[in-house]
C-alpha atoms as a PDB file:
ATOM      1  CA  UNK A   1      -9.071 -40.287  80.234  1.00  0.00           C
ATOM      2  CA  UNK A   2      -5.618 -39.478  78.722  1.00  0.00           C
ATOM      3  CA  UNK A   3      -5.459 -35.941  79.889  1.00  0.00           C
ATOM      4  CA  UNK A   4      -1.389 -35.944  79.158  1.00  0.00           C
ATOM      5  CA  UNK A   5      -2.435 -36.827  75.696  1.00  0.00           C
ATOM      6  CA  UNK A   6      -5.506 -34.048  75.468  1.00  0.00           C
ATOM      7  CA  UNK A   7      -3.026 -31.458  76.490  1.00  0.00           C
ATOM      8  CA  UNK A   8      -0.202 -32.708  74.207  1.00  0.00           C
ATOM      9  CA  UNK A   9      -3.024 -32.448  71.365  1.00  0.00           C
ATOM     10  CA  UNK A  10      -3.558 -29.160  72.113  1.00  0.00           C
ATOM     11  CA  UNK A  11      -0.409 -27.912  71.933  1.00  0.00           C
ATOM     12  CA  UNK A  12       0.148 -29.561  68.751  1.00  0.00           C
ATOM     13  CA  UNK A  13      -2.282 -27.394  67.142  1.00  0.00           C
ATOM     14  CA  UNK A  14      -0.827 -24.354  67.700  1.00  0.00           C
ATOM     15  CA  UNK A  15       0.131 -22.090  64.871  1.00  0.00           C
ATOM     16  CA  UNK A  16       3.981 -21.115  66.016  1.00  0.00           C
ATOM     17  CA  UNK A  17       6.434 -22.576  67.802  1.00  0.00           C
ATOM     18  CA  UNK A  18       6.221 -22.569  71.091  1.00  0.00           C
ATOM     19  CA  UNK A  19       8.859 -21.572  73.752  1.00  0.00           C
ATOM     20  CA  UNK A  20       6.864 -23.227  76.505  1.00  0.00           C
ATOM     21  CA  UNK A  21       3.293 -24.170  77.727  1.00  0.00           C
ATOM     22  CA  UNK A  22       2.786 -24.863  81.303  1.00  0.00           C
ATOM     23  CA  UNK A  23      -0.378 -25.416  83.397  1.00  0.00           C
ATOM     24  CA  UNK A  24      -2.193 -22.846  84.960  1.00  0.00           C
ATOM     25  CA  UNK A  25      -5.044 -21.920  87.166  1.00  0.00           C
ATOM     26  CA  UNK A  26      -7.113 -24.064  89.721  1.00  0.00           C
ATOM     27  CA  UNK A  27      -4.516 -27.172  88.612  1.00  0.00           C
ATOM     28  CA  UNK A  28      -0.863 -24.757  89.590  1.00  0.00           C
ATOM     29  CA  UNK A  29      -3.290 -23.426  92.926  1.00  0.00           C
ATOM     30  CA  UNK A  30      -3.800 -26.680  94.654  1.00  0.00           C
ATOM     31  CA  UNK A  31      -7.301 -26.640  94.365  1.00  0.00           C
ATOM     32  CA  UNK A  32      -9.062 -28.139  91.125  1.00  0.00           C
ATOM     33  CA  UNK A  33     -12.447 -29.624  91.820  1.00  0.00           C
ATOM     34  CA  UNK A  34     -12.977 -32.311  89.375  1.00  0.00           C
ATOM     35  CA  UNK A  35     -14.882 -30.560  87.055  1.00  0.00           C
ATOM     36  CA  UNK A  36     -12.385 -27.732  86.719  1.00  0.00           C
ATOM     37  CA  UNK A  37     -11.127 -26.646  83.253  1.00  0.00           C
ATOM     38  CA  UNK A  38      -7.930 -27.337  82.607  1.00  0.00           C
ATOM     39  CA  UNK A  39      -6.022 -23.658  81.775  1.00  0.00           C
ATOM     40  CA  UNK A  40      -2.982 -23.945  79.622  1.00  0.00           C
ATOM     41  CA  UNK A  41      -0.932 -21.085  79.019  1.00  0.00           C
ATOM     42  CA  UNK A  42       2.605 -19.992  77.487  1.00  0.00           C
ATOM     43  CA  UNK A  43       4.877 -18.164  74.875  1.00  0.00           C
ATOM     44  CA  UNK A  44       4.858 -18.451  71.212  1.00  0.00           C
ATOM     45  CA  UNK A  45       7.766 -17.137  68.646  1.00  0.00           C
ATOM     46  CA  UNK A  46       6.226 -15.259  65.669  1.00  0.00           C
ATOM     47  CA  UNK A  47       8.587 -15.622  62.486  1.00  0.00           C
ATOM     48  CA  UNK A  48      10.304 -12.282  61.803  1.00  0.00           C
ATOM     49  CA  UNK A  49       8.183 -12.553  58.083  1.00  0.00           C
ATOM     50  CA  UNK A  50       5.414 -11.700  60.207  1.00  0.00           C
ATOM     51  CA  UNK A  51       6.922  -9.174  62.702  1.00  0.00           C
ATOM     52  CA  UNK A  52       8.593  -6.580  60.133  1.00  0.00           C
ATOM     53  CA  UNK A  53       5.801  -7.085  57.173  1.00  0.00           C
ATOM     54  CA  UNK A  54       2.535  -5.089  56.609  1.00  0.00           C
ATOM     55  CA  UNK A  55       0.325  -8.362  57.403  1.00  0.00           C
ATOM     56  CA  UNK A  56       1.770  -9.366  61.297  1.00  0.00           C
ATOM     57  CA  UNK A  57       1.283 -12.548  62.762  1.00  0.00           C
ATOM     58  CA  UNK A  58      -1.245 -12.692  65.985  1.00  0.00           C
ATOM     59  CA  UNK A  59       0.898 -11.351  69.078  1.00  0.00           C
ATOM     60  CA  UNK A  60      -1.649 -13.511  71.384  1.00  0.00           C
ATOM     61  CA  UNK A  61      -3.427 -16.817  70.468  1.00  0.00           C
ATOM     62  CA  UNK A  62      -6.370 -18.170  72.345  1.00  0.00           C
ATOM     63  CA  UNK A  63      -8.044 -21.882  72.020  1.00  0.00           C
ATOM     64  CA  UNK A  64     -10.892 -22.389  74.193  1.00  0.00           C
ATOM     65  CA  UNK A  65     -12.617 -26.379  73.617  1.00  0.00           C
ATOM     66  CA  UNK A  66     -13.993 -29.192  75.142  1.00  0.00           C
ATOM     67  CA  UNK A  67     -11.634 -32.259  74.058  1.00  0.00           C
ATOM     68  CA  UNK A  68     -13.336 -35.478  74.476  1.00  0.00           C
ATOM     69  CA  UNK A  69     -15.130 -34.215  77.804  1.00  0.00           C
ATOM     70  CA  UNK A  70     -12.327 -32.185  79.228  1.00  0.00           C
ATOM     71  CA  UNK A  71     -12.343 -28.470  78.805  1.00  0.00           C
ATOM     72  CA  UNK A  72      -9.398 -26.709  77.923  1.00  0.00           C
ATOM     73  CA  UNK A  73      -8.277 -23.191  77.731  1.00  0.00           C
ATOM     74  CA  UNK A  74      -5.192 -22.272  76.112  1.00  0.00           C
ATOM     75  CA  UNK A  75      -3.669 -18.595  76.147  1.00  0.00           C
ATOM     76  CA  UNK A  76      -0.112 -17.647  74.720  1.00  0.00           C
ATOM     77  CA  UNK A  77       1.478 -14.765  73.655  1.00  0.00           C
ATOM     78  CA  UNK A  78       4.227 -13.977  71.263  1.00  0.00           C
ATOM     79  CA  UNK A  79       8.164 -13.487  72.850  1.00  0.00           C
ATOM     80  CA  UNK A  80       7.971  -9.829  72.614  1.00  0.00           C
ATOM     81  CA  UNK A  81       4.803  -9.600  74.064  1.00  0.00           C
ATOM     82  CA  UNK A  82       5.427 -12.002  76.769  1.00  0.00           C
ATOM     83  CA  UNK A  83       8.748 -10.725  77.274  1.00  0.00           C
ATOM     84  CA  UNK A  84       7.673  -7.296  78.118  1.00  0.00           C
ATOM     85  CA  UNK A  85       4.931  -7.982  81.069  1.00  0.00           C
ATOM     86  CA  UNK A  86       7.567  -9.902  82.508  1.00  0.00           C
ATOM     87  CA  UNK A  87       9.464  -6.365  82.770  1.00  0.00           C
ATOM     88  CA  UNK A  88       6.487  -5.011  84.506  1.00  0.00           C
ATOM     89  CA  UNK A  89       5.440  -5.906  88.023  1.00  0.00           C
ATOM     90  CA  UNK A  90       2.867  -8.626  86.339  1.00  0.00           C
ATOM     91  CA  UNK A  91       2.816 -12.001  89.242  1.00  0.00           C
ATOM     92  CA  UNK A  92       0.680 -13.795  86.323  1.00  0.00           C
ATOM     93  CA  UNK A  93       3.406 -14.132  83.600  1.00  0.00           C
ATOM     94  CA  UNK A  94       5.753 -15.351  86.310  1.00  0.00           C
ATOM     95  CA  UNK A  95       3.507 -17.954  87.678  1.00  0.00           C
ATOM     96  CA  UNK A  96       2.544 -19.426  83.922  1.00  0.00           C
ATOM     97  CA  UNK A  97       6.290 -19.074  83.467  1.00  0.00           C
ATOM     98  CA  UNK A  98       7.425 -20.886  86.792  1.00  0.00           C
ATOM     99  CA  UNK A  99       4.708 -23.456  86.661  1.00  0.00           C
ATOM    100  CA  UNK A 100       6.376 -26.626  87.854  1.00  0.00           C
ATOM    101  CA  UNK A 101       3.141 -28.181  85.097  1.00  0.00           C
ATOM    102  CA  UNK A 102       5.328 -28.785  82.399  1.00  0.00           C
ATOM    103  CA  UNK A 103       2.862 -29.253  78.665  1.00  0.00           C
ATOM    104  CA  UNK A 104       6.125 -28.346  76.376  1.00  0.00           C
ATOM    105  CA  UNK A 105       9.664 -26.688  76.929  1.00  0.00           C
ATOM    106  CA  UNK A 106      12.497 -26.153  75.337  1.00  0.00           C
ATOM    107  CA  UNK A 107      16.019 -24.275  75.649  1.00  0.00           C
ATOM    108  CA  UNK A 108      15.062 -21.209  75.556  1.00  0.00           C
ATOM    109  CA  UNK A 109      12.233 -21.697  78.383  1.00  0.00           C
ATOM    110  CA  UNK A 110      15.118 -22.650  80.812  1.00  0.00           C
ATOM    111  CA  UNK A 111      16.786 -19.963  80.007  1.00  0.00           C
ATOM    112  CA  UNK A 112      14.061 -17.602  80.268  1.00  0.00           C
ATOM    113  CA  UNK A 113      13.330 -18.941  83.800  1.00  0.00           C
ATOM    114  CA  UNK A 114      17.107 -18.051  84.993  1.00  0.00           C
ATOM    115  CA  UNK A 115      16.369 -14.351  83.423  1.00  0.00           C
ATOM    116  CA  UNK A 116      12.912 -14.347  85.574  1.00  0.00           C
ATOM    117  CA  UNK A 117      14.595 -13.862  88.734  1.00  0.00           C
ATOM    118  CA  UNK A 118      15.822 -10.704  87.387  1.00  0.00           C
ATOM    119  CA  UNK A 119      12.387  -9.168  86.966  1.00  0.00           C
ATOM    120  CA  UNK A 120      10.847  -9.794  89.994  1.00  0.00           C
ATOM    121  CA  UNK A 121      11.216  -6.763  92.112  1.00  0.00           C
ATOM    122  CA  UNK A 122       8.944  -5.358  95.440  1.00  0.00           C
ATOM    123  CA  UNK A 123       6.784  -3.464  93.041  1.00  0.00           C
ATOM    124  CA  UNK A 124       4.752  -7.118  92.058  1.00  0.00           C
ATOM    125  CA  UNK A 125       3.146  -6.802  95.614  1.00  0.00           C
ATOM    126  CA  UNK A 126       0.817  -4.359  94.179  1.00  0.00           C
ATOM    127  CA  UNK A 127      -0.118  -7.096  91.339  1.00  0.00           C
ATOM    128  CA  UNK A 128      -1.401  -9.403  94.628  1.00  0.00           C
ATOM    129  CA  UNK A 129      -2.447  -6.579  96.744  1.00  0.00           C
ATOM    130  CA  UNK A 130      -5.228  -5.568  93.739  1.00  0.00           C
ATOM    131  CA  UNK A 131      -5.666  -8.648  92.548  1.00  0.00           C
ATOM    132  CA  UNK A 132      -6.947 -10.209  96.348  1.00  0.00           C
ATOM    133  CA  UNK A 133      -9.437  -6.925  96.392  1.00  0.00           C
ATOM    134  CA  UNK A 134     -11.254  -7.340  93.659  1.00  0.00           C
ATOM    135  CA  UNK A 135     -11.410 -11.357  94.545  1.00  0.00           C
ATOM    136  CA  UNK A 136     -12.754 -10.330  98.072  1.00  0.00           C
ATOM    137  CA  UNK A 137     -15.021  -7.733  96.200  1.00  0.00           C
ATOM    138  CA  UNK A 138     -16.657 -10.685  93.724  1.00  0.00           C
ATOM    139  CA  UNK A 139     -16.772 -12.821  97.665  1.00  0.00           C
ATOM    140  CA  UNK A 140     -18.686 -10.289  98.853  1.00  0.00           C
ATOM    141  CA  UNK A 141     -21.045  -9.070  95.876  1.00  0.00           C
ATOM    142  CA  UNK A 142     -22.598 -12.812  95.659  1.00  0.00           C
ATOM    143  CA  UNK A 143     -25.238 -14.383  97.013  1.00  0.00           C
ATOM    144  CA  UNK A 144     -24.926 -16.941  98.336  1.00  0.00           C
ATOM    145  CA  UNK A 145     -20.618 -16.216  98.557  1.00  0.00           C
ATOM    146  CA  UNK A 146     -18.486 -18.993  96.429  1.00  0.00           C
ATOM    147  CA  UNK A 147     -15.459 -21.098  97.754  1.00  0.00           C
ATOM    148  CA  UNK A 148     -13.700 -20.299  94.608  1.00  0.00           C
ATOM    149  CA  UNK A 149     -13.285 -16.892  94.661  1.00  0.00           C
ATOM    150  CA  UNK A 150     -12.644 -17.011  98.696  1.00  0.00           C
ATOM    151  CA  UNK A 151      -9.649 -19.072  97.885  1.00  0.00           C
ATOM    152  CA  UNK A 152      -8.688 -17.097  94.632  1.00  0.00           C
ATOM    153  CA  UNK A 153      -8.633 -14.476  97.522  1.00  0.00           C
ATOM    154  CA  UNK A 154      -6.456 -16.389  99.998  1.00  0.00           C
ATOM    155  CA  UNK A 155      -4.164 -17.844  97.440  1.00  0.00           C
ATOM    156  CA  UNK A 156      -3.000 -14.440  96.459  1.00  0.00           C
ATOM    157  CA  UNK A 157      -2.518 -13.121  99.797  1.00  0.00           C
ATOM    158  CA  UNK A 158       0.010 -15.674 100.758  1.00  0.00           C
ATOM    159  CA  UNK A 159       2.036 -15.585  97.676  1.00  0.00           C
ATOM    160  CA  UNK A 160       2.404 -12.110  97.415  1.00  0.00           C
ATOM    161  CA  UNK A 161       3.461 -12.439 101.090  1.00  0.00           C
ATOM    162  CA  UNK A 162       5.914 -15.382 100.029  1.00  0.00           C
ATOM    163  CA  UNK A 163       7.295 -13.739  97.420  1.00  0.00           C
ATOM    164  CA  UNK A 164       8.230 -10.484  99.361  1.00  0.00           C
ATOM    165  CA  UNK A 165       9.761 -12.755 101.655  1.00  0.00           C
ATOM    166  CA  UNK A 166      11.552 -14.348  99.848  1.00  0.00           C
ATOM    167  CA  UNK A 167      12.145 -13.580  96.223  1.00  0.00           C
ATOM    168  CA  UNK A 168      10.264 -17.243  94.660  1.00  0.00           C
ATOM    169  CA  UNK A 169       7.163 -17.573  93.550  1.00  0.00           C
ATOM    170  CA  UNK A 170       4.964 -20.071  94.794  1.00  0.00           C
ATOM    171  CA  UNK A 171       1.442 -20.403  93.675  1.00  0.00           C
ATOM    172  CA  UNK A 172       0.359 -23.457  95.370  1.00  0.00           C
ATOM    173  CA  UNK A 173      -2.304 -22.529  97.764  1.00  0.00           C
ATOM    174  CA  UNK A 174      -1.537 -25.806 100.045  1.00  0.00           C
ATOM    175  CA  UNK A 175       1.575 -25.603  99.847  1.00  0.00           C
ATOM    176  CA  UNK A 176       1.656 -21.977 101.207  1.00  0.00           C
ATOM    177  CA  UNK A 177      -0.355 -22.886 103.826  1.00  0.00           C
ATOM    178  CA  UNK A 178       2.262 -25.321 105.559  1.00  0.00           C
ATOM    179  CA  UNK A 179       3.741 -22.219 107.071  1.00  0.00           C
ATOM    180  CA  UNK A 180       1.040 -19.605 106.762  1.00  0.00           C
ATOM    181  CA  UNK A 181      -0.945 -22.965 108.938  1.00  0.00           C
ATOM    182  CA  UNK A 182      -4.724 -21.548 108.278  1.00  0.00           C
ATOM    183  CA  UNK A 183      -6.610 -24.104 109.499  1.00  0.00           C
ATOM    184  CA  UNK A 184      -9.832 -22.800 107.636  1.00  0.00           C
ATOM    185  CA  UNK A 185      -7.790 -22.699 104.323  1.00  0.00           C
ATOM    186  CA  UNK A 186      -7.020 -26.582 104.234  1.00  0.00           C
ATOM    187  CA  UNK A 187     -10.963 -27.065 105.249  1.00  0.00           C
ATOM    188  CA  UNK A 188     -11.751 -24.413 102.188  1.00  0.00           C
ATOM    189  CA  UNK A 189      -9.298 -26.426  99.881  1.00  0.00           C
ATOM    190  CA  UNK A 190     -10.983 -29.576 100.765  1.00  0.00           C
ATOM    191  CA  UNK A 191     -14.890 -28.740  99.972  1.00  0.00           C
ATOM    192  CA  UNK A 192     -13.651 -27.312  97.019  1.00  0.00           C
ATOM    193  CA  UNK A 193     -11.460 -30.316  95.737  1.00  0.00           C
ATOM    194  CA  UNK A 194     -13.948 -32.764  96.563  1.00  0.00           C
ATOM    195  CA  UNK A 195     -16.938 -30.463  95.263  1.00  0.00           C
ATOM    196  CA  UNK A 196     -18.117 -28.306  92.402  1.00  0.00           C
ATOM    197  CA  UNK A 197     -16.350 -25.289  90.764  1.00  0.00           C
ATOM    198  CA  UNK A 198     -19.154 -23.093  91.715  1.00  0.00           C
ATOM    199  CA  UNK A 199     -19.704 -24.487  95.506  1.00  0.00           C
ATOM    200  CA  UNK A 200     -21.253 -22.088  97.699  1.00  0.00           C
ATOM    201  CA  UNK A 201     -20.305 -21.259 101.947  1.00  0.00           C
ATOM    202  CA  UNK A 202     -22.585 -19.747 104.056  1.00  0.00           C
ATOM    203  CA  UNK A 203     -22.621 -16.013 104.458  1.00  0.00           C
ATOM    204  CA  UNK A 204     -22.684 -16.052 108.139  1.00  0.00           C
ATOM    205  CA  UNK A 205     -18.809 -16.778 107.928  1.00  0.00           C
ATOM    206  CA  UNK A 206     -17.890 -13.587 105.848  1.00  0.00           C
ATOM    207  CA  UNK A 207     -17.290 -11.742 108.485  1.00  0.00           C
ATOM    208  CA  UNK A 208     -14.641 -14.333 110.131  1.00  0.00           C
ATOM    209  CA  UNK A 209     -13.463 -13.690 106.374  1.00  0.00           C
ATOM    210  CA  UNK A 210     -12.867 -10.088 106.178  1.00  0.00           C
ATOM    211  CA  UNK A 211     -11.066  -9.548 109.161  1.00  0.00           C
ATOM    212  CA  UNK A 212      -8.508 -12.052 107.271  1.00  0.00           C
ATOM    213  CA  UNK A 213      -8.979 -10.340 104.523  1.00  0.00           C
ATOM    214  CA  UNK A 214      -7.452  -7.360 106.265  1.00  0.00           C
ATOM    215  CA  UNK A 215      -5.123  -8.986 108.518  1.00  0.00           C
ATOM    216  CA  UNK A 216      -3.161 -10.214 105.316  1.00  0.00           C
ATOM    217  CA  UNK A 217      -3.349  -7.629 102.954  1.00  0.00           C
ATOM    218  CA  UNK A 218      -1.327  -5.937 106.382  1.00  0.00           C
ATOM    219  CA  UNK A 219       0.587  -8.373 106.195  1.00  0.00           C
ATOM    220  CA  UNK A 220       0.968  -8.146 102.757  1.00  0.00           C
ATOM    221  CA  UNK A 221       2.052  -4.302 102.342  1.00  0.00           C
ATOM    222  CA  UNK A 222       4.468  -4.612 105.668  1.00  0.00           C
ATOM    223  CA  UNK A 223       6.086  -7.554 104.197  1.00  0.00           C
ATOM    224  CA  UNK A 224       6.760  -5.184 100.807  1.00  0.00           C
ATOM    225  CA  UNK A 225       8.074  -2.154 103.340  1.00  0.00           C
ATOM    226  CA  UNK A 226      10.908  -4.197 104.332  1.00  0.00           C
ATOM    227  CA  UNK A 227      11.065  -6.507 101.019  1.00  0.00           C
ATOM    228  CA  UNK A 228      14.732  -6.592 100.226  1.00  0.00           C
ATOM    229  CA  UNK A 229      13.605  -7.330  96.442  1.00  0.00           C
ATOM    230  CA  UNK A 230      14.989  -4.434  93.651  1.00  0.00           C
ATOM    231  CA  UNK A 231      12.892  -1.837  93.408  1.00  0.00           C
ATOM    232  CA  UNK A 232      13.163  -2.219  89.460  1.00  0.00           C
ATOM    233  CA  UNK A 233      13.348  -5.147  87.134  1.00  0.00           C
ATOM    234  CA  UNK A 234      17.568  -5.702  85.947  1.00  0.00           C
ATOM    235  CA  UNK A 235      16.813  -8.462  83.361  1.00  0.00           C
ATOM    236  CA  UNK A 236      16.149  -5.937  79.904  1.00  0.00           C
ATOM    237  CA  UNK A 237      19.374  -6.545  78.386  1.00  0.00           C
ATOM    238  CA  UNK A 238      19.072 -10.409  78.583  1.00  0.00           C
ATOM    239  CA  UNK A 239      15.529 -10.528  77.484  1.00  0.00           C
ATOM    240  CA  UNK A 240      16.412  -8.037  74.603  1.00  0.00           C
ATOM    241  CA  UNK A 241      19.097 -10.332  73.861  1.00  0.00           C
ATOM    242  CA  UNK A 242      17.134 -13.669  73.831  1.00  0.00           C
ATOM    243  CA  UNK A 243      14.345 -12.499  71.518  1.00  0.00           C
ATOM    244  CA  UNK A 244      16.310 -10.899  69.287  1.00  0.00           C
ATOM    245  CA  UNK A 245      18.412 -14.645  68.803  1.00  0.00           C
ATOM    246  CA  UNK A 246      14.757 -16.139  68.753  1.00  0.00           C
ATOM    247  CA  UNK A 247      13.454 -14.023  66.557  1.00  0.00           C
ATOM    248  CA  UNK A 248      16.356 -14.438  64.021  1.00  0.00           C
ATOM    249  CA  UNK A 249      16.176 -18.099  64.521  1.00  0.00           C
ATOM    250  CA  UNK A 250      12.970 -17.716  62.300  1.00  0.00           C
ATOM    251  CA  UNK A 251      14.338 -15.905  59.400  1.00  0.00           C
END
């Protein structure tokens, strides 16, 4: 199967231009198993006709299919829209945005990723810090307890902790683990890789689990105490300024 093609294809069919579209999900984590849905997601420009008239254009666009055998899911949102989670401490938008899983770019997607590093401030480690609890919650409400969700959990641990560290963000679950060096991750990452989305562990190990759990969410909220990231997003005027020369672009 073509999936280049599928992807391409999908994009193709969407309404508005698009600024970008970039892979997301199991694919940007590291850890697909091979019958994992392929998540596309990205930015769309709505013509200022539909912006300033009574009848507006949709500020978010969903396409959910299954192309020739391969299930896609694609989610954008209009430059305004888009532009303003990435003003608030929202790790999704930057992780869509800073996919290295190119589907379609243009100028004003490079350009958007040089503004990014402007909105990424300290305050995003409470995106990861709530986003790992209510993973670990779903781990520990199910019977018997999934891999996915375990690694959902893990995964956003370690890039919170990554990105307090250091400023990028890096969503790739193995490649996180080459210095976080969790030895249980890369055997997690493998059964689910090889397996199916919805493979099960057993629930002797959640304990093992938990105390992880807690050790890096610690680790997590002492790496945001001495984060030397701003403490509020500086990139407004330059986003203002972009969509505002998009936007007119349209008329």
């Amino acid at each position: 199967m073509d999936v280049q093609a599928h992807l391409e294809r999908t994009v193709a069919r969407h309404p508005y231009p698009l600024i970008f579209a970039t892979i997301s999900g199991a694919h940007l984590y590291g850890f697909p198993s091979p019958n994992s849905d392929c998540d596309l997601r990205g930015c769309h420009i709505l013509p200022a006709r539909e912006v300033v008239g009574l009848d507006t254009g949709s500020e978010t666009i969903e396409d959910s299919r299954m192309d020739d055998g391969l299930e896609l899911d694609l989610v954008t949102h209009d430059a305004r829209k888009f532009f303003a989670m990435l003003l608030k401490p929202n790790g999704y938008v930057l992780e869509q945005l800073l996919s290295p899983f190119i589907v379609h770019t243009t100028s004003a997607h490079d350009e958007l990723k040089a503004i990014a590093a402007h909105c990424i401030t300290r305050h995003h480690a409470h995106h990861y810090l709530g986003f790992s609890a209510s993973q670990w919650r779903l781990v520990q409400s199910e019977q018997p307890p999934r891999v996915k969700p375990l690694l959902y959990t893990y995964r956003v641990l370690l890039t919170g902790i990554h990105l307090m560290r250091t400023g990028v963000i890096e969503a790739n679950l193995v490649h996180l683990n080459e210095d976080a060096r969790l030895s249980h991750v890369n055997d997690l990452i493998a059964r689910k890789t090889s397996g199916e989305e919805n493979d099960t562990f057993d629930a002797a190990e959640l304990l093992f689990h938990d105390r992880e759990f807690v050790r890096l969410t610690a680790e997590l909220e002492e790496a945001q105490e001495s984060s030397t990231l701003l403490e509020s997003p500086s990139a407004r005027p330059a986003l203002n300024d972009l969509l505002i020369r998009l936007r007119m672009a349209t008329v």
